[in-house]
Protein backbone atom coordinates (compact mmCIF):
# COMPACT_ATOMS: atom_id res chain seq x y z
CA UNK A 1 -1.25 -0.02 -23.23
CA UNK A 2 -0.36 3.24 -21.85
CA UNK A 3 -1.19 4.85 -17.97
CA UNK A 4 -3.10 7.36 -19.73
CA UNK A 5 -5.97 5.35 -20.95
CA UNK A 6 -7.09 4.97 -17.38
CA UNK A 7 -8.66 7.84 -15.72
CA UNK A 8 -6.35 8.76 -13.68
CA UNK A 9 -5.71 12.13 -11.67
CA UNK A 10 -3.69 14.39 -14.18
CA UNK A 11 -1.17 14.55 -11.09
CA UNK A 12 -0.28 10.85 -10.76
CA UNK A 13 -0.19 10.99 -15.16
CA UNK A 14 2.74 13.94 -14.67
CA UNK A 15 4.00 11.77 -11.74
CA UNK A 16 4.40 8.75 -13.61
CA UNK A 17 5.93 10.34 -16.74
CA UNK A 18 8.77 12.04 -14.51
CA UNK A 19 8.99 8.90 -13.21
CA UNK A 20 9.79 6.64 -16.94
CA UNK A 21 6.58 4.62 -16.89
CA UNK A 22 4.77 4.66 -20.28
CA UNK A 23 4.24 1.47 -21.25
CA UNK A 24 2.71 -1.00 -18.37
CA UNK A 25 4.09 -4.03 -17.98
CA UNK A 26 2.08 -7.25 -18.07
CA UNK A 27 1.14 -7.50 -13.75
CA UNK A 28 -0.08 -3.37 -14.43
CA UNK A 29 -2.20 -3.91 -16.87
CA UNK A 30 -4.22 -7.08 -15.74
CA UNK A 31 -3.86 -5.51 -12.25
CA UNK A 32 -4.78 -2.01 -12.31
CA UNK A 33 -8.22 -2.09 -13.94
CA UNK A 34 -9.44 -5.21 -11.37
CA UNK A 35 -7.91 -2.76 -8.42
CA UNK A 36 -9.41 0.52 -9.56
CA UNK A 37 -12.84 -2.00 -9.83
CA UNK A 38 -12.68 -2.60 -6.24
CA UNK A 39 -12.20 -6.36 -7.20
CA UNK A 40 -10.00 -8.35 -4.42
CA UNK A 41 -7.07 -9.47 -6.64
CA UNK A 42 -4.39 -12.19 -6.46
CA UNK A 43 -1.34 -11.29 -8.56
CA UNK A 44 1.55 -13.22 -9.35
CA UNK A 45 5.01 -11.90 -10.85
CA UNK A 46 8.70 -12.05 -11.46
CA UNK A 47 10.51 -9.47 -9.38
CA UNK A 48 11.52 -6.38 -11.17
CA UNK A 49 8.10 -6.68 -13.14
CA UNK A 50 6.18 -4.16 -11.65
CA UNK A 51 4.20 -5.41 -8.56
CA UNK A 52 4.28 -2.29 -6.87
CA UNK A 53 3.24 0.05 -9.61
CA UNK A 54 0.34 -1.97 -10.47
CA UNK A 55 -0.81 -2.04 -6.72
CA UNK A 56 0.49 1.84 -6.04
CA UNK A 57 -1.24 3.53 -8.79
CA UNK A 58 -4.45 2.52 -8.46
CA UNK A 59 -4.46 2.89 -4.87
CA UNK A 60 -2.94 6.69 -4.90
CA UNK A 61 -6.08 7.01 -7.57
CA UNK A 62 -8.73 5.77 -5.12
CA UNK A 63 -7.43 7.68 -1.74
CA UNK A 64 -9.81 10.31 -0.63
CA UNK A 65 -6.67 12.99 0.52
CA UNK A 66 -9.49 15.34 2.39
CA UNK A 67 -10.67 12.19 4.40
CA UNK A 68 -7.98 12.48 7.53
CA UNK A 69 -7.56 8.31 8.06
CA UNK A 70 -5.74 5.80 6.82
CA UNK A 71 -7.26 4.22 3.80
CA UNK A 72 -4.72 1.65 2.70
CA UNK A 73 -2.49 -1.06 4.33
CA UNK A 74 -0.31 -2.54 2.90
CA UNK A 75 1.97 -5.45 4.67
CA UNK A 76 5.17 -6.07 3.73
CA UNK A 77 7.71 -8.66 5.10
CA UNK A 78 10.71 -6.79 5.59
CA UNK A 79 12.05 -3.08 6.73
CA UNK A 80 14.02 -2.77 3.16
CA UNK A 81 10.79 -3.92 1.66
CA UNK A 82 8.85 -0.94 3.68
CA UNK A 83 10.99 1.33 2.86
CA UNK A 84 11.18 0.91 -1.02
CA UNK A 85 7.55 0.50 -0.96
CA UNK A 86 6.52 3.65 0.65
CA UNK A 87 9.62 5.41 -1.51
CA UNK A 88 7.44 4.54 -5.20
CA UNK A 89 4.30 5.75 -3.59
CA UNK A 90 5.72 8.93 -2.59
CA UNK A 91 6.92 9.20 -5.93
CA UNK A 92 3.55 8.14 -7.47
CA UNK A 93 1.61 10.62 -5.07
CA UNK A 94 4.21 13.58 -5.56
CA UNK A 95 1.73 15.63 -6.92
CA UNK A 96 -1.39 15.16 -4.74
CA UNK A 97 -2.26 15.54 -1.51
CA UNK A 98 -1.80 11.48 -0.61
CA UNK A 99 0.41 11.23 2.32
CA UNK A 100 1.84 7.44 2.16
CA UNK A 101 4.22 6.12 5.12
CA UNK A 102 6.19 3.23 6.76
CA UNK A 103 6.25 2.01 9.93
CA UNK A 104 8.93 -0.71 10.57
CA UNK A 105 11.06 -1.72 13.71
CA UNK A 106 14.01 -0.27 14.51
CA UNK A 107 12.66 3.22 14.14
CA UNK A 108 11.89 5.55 17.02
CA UNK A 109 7.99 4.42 17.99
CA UNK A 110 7.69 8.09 19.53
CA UNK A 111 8.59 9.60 15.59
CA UNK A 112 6.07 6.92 13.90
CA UNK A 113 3.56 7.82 16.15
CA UNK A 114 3.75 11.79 16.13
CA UNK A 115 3.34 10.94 12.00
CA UNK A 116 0.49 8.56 12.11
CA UNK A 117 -1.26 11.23 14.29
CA UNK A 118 -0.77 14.36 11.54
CA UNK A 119 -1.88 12.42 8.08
CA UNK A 120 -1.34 9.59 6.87
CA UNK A 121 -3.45 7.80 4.64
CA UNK A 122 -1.60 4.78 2.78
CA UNK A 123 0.43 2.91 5.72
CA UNK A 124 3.18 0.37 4.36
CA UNK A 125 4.29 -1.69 7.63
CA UNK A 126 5.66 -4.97 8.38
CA UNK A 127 3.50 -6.81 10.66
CA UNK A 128 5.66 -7.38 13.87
CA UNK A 129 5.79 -3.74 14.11
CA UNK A 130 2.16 -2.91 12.96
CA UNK A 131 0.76 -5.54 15.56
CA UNK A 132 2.89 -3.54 18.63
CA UNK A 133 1.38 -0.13 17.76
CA UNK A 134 -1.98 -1.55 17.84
CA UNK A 135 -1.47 -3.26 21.31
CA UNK A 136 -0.29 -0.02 22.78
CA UNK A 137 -1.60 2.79 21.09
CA UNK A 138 -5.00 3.70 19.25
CA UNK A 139 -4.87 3.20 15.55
CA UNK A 140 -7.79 4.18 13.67
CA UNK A 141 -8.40 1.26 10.83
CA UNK A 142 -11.97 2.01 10.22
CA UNK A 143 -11.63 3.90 7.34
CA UNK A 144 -9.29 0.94 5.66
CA UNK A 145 -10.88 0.08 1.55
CA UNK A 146 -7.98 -1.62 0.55
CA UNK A 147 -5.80 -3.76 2.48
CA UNK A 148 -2.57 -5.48 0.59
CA UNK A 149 -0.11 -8.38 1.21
CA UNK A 150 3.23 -7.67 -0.24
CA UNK A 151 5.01 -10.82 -1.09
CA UNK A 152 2.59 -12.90 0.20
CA UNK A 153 4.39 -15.95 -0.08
CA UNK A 154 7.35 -14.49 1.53
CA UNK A 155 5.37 -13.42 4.78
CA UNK A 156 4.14 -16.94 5.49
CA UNK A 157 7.64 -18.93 4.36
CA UNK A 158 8.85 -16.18 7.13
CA UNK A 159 5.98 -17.43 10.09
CA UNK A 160 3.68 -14.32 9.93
CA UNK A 161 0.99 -16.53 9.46
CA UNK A 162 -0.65 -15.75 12.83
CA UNK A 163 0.06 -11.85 12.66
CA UNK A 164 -1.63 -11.08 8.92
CA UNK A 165 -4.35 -13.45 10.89
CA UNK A 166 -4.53 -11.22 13.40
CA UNK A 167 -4.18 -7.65 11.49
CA UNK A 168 -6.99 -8.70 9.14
CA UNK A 169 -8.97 -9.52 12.43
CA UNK A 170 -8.53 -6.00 12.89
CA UNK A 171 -10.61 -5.21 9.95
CA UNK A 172 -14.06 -5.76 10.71
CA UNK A 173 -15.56 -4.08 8.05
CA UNK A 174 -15.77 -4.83 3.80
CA UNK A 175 -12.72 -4.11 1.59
CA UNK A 176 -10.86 -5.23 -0.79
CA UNK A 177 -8.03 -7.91 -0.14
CA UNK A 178 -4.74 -7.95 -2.49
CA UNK A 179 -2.25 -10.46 -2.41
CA UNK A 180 1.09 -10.02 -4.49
CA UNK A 181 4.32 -12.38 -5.01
């Protein structure tokens, strides 16, 4: 199965043919259509299989870039993890107006700040450093559809039991949950 038998923005098609992907692998193509459904999804893989592509595209697909708000979350254990996460959506979005970015400790909180007040709308954060911007500043998470746990299994084996607890306690409205590992 190809990308291009979804209907997907021309943009993220040129994206993801600069980018090598033709073929999906087996975690894109159960994934994708159940994502781009709204569905709340539980996905299980091997590293290197694909995880974040199948969770990526469909969510680049689905953002709204004239709506001004965040409108993904996605939680991710670790600052590497952040970073390499928000790197493949950049690269997936590199055509459109989607504006994806990390927030992680042991980054200037005055820099991530200044950006989540221009435009952001797909955050990728880990969840120490997600929970202190929401205790001291104002962060908008109304407008959330999709919210996503990144290595799943990892987060909890790590103890962030009680923060994803209290980040999706944050979320008082519908949307879709996806879990990955």
């Amino acid at each position: 199965m190809k990308f291009s038998e979804f209907s997907l923005q021309p943009e993220i098609l040129e994206a993801l043919d600069e980018m090598g992907y033709e073929e999906l692998t087996p975690i894109q193509e159960k994934a994708i259509p159940h994502v781009l459904a709204g569905k709340d999804l539980l996905g299980v893989a091997e590293t290197g299989s694909g995880k974040t592509g199948a969770c990526g595209v469909p969510l680049v697909q689905m953002v709204d870039p004239a709506l001004n708000a965040l409108q993904a979350l996605i939680l991710v254990p670790t600052r590497e993890l952040a970073q390499q996460y928000v790197g493949e959506l950049a690269e997936i979005a590199r055509y459109t107006e989607v504006a994806p970015f990390a927030m992680f400790g042991g980054f200037d909180m005055a820099i991530q700040r200044a950006k989540l007040r221009d435009k952001v709308h797909i955050l990728v954060a880990t969840p120490g450093r997600l929970i202190d911007y929401v205790w001291n500043n104002s962060l908008p998470l109304s407008h959330i559809r999709t919210m996503v746990l990144d290595e799943a299994d990892e987060m909890l084996k790590m103890g962030f039991i009680e923060n994803v607890d209290f980040i999706l306690s944050c979320l008082l409205h519908d949307h879709q949950t996806l879990l990955f590992s």
